[in-house]
N, C-alpha and C. Protein backbone atom coordinates (compact mmCIF):
# COMPACT_ATOMS: atom_id res chain seq x y z
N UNK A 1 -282.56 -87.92 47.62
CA UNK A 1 -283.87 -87.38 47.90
C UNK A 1 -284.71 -87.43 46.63
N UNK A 2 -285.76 -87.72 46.87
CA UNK A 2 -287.31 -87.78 45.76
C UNK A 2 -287.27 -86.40 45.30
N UNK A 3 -287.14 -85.81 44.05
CA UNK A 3 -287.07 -84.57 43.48
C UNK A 3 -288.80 -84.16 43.77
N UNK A 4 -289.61 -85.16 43.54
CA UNK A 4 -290.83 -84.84 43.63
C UNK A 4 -291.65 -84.30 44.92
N UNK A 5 -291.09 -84.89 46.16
CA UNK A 5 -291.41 -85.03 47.54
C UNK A 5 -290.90 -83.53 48.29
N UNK A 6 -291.45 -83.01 49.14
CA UNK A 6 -290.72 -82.15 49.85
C UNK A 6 -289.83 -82.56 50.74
N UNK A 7 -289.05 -81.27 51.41
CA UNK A 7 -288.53 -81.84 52.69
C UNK A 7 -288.87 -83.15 53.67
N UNK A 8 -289.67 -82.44 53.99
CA UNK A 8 -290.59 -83.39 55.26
C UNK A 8 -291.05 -84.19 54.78
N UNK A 9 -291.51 -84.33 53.27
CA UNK A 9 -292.17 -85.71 52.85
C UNK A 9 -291.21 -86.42 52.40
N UNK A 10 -289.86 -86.04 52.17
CA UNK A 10 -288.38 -87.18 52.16
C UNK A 10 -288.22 -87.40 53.41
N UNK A 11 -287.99 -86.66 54.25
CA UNK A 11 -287.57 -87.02 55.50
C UNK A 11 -288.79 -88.58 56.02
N UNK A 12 -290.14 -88.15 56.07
CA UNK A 12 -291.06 -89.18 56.20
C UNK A 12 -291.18 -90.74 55.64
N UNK A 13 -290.54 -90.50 54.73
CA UNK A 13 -290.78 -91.59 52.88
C UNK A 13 -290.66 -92.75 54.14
N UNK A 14 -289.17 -93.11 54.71
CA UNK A 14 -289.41 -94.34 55.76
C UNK A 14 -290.09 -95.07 56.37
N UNK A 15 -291.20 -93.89 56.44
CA UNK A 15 -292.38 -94.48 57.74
C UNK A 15 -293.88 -94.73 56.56
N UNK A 16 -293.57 -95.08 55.54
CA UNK A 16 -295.07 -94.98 55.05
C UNK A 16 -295.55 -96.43 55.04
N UNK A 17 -294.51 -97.33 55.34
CA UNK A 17 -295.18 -98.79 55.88
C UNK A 17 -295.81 -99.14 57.01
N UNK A 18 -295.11 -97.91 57.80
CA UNK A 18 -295.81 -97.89 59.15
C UNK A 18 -297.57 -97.97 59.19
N UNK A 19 -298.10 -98.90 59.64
CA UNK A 19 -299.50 -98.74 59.87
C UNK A 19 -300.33 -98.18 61.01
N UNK A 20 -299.01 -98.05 61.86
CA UNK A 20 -299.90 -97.17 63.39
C UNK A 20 -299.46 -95.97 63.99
N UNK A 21 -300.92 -95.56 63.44
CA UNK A 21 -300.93 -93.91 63.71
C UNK A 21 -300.18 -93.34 64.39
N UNK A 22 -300.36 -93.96 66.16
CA UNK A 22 -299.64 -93.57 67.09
C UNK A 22 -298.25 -93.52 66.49
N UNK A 23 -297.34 -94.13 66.63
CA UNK A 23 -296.26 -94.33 65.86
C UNK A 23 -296.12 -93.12 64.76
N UNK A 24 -296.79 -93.53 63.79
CA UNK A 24 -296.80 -92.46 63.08
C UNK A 24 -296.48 -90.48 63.36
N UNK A 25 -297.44 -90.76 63.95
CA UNK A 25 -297.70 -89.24 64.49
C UNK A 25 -296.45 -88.85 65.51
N UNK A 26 -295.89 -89.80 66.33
CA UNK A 26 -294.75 -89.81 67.11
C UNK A 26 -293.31 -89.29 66.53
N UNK A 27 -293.10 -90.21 65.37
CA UNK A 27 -292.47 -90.25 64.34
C UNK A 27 -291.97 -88.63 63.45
N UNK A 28 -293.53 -88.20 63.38
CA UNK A 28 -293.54 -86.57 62.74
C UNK A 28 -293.24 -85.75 63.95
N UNK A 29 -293.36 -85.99 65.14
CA UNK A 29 -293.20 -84.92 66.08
C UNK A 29 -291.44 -85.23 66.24
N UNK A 30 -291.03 -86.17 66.21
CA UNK A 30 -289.60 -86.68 66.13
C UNK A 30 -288.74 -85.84 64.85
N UNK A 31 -289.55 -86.30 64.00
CA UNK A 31 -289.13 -85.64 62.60
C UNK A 31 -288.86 -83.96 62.95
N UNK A 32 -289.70 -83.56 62.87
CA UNK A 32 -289.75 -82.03 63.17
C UNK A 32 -288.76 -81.56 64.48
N UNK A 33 -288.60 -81.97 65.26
CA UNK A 33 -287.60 -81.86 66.20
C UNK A 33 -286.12 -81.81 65.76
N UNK A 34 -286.06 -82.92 65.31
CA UNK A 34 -284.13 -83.03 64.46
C UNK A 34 -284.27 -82.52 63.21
N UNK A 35 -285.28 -82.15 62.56
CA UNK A 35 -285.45 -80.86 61.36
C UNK A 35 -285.31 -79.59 61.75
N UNK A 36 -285.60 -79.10 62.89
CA UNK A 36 -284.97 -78.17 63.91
C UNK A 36 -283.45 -77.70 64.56
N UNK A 37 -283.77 -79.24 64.73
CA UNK A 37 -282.25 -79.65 65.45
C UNK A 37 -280.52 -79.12 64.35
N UNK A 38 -281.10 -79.46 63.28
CA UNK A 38 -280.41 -79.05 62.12
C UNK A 38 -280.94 -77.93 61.26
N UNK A 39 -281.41 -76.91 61.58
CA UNK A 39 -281.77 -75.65 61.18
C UNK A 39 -282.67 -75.45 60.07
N UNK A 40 -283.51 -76.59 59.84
CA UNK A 40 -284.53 -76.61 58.57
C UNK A 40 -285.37 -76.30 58.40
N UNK A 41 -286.22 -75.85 59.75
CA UNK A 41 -287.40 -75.60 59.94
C UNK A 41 -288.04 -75.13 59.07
N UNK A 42 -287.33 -73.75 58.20
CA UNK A 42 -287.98 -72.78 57.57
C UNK A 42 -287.92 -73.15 56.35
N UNK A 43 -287.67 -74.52 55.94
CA UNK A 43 -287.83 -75.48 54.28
C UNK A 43 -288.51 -76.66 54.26
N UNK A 44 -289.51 -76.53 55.61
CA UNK A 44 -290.50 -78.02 55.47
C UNK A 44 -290.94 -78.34 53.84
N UNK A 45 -291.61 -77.24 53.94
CA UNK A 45 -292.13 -77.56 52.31
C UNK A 45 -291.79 -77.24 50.55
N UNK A 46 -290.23 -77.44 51.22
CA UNK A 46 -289.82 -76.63 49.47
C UNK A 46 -289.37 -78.19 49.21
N UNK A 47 -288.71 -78.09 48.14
CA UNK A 47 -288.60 -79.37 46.98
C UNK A 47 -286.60 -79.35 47.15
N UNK A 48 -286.25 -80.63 46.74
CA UNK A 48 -285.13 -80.25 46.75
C UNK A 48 -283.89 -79.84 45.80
N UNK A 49 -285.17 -79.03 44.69
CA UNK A 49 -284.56 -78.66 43.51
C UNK A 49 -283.90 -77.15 44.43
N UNK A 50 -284.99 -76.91 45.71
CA UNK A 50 -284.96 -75.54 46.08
C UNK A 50 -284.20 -75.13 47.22
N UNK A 51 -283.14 -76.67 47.51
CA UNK A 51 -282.24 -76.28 48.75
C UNK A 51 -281.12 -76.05 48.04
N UNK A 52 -280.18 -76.06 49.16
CA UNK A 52 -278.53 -76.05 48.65
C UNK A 52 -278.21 -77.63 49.13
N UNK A 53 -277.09 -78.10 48.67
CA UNK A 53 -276.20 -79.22 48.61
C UNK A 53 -276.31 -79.43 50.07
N UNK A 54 -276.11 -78.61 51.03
CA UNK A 54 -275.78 -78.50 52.36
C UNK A 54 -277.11 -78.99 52.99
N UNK A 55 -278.03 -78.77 52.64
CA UNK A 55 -279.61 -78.65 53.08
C UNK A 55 -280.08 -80.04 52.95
N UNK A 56 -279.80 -80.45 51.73
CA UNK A 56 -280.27 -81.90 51.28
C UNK A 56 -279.32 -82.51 52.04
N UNK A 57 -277.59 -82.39 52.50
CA UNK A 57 -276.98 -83.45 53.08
C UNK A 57 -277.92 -83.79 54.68
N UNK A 58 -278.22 -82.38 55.17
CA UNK A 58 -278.86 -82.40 56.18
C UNK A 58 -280.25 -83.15 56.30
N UNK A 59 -281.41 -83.10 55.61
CA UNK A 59 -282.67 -83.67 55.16
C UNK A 59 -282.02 -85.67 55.16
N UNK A 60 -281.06 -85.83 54.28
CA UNK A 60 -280.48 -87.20 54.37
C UNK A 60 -280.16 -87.48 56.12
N UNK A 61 -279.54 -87.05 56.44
CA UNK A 61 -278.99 -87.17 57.99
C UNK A 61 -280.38 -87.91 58.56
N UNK A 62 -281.23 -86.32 58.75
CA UNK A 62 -282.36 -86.85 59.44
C UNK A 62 -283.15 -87.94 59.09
N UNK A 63 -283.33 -87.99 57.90
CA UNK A 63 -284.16 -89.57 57.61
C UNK A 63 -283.61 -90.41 57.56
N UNK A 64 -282.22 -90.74 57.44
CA UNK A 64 -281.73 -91.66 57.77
C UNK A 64 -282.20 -92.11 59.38
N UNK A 65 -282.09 -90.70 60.42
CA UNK A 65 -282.51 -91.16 62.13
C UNK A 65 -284.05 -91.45 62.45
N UNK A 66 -284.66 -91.23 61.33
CA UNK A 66 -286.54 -91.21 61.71
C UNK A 66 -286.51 -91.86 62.06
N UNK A 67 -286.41 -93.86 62.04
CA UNK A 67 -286.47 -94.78 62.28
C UNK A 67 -285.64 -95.61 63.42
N UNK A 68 -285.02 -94.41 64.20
CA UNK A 68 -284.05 -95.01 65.50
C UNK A 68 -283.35 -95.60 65.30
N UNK A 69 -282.37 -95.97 64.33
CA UNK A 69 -281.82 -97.28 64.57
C UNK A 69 -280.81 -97.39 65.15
N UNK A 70 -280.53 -98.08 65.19
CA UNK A 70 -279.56 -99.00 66.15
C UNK A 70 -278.00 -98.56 65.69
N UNK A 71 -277.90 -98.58 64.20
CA UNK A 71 -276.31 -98.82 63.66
C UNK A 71 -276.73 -97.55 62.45
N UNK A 72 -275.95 -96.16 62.67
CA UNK A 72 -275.69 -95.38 61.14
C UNK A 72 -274.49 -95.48 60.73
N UNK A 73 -274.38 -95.88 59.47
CA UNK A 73 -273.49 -95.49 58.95
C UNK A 73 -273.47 -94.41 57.53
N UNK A 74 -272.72 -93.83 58.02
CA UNK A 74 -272.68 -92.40 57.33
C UNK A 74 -271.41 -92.19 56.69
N UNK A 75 -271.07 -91.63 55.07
CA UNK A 75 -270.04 -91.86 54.43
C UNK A 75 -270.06 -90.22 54.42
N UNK A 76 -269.43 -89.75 54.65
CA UNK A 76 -268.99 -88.26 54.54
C UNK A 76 -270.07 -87.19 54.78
N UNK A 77 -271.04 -87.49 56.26
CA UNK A 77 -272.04 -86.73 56.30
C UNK A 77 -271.81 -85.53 56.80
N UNK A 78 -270.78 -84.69 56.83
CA UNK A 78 -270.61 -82.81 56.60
C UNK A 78 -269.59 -82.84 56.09
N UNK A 79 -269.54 -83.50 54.78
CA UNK A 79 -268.47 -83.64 53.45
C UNK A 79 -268.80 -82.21 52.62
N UNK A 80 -270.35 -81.41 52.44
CA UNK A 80 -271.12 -80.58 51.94
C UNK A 80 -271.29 -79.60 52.58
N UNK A 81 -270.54 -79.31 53.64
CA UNK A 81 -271.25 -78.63 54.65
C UNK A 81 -270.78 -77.08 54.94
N UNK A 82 -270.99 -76.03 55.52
CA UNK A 82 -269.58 -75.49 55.82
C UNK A 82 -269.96 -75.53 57.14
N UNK A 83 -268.33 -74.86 57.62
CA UNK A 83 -268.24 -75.27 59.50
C UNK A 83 -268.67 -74.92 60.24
N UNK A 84 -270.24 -73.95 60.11
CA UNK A 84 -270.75 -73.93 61.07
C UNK A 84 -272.16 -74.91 61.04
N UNK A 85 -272.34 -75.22 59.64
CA UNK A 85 -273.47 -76.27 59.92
C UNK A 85 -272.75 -77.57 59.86
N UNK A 86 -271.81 -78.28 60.05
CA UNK A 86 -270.63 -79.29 59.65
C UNK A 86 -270.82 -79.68 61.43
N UNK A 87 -270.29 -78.03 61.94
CA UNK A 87 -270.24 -78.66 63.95
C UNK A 87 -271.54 -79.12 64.23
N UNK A 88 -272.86 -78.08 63.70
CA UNK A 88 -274.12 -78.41 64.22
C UNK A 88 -274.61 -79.70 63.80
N UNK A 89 -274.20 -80.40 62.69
CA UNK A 89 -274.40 -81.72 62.69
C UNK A 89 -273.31 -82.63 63.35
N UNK A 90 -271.90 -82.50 63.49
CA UNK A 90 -271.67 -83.53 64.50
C UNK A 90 -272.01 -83.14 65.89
N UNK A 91 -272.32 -82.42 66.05
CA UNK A 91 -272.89 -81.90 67.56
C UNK A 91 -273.98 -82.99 67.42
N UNK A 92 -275.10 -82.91 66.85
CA UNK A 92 -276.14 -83.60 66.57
C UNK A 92 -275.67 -85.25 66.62
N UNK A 93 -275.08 -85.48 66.11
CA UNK A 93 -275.07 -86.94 66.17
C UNK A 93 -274.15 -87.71 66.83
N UNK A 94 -272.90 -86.73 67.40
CA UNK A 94 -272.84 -87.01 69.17
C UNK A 94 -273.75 -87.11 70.30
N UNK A 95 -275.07 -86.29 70.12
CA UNK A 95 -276.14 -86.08 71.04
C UNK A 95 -276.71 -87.76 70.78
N UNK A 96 -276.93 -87.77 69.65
CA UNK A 96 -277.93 -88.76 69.32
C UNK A 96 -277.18 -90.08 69.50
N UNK A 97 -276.31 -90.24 69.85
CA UNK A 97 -275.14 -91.15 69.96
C UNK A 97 -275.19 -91.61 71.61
N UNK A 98 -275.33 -90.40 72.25
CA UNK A 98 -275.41 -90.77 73.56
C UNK A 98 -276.97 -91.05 74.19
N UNK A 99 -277.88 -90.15 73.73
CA UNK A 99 -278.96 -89.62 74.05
C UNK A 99 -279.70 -91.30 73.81
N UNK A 100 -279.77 -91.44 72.41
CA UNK A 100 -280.23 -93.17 71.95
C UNK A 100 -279.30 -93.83 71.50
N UNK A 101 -278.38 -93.96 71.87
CA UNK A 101 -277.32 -95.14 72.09
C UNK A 101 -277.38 -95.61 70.69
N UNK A 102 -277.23 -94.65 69.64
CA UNK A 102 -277.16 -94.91 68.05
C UNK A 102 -275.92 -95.24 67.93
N UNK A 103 -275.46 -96.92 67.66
CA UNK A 103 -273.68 -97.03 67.47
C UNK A 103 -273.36 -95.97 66.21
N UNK A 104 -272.55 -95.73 65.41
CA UNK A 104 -271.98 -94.97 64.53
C UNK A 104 -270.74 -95.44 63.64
N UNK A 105 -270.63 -95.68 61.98
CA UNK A 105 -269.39 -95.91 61.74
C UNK A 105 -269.62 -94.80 60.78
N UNK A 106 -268.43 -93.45 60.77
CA UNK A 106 -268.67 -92.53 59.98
C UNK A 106 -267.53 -92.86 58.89
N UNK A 107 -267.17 -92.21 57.85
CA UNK A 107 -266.43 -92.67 56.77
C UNK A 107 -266.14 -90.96 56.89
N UNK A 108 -264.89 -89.99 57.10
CA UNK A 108 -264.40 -88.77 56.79
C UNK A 108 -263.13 -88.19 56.61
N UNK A 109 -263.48 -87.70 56.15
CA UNK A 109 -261.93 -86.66 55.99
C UNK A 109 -261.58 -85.76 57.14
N UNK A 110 -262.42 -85.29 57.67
CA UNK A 110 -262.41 -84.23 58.89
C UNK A 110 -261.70 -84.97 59.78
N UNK A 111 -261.41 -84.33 60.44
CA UNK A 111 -260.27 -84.64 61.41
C UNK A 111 -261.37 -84.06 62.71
N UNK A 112 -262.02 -83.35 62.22
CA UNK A 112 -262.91 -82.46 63.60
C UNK A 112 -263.77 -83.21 63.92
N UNK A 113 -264.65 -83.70 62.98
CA UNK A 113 -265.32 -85.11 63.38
C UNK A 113 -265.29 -86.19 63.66
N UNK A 114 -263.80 -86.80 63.17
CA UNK A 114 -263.24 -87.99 63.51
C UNK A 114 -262.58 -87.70 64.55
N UNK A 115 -262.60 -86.47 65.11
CA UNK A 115 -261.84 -86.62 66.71
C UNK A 115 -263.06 -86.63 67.87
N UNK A 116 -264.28 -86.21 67.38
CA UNK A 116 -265.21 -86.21 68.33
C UNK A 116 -266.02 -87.92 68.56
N UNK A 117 -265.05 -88.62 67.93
CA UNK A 117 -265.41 -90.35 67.78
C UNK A 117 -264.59 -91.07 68.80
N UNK A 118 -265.19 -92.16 69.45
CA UNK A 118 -264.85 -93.10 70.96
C UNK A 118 -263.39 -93.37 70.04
N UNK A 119 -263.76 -94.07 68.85
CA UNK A 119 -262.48 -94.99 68.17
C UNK A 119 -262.40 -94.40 67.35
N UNK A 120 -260.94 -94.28 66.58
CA UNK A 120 -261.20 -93.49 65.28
C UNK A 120 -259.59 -94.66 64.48
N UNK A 121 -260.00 -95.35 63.46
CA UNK A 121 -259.16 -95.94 62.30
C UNK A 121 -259.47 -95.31 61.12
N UNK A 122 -257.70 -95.39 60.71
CA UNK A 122 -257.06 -94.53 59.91
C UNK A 122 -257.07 -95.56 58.32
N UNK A 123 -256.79 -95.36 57.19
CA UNK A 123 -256.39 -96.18 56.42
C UNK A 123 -254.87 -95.51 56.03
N UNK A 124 -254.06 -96.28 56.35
CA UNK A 124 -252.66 -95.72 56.12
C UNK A 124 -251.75 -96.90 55.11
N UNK A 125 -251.62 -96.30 53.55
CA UNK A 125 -250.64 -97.35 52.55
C UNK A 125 -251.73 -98.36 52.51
N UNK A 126 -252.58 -98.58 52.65
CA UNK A 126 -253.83 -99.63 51.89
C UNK A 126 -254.08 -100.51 53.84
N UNK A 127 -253.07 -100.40 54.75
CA UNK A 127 -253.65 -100.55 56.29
C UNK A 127 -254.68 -99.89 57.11
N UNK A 128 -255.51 -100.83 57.46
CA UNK A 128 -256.06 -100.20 58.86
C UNK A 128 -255.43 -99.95 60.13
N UNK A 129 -255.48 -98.24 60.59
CA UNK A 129 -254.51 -98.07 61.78
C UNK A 129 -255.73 -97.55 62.67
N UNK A 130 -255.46 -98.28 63.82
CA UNK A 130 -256.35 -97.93 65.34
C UNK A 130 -255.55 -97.06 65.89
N UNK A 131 -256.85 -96.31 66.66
CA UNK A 131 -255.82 -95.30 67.45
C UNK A 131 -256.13 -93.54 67.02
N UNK A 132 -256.25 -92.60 67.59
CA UNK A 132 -255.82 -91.18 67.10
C UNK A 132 -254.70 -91.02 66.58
N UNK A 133 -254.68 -90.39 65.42
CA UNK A 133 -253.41 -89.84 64.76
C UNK A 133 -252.57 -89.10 65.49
């Protein structure tokens, strides 16, 4: 995150190539929704000298999704977290998984999150193992 930028104006940074409004404006009502969705509401405008570790992993999440895409990949995204904002984000991106058909390759240690995954490979002795443990 931009030390300089707020919340919402990291979360945004993606869309500033965007040239149409519509879009645009769509985009912020989107934004603000999964800034919700993940309990932020009440830090639109602080800096992220002024969150916790947990706050900024969350702010990353969402801007990573501003832009819909197609394929996230996410390396330990409630690595920072504790377990009750850890569920509310894989809750979240199970939703968003089904809801917009966002494929997903997560990278974790959790076992709680890697069980809420279609496929889940293991690295076992330097192998890739398919399959639930």
């Amino acid at each position: 995150m931009l030390p300089q930028l707020t919340l919402l104006e990291n979360i945004l940074l993606p869309l500033l190539p965007q040239k149409d409004k519509i879009l645009q404006k769509r985009a912020r009502v989107q934004a603000l929704q999964l800034i919700d969705r993940v309990g932020l509401s009440k830090h639109l405008h602080k800096f992220p000298a002024q969150l916790s570790g947990g706050e900024c992993q969350r702010t990353a999440v969402v801007r990573a999704l501003i832009n819909k895409p197609k394929l996230l990949l996410a390396d330990e995204p409630t690595g920072s977290l504790d377990a009750a904002n850890a569920s509310q984000l894989a809750d979240l991106l199970a939703e968003l998984n089904k809801e917009q058909g966002v494929a997903m390759v997560i990278v974790t240690h959790s076992m709680e999150l890697a069980g809420r995954s279609d496929k889940i490979y293991r690295l076992q002795e330097g192998k890739l193992i398919a399959g639930k443990p």
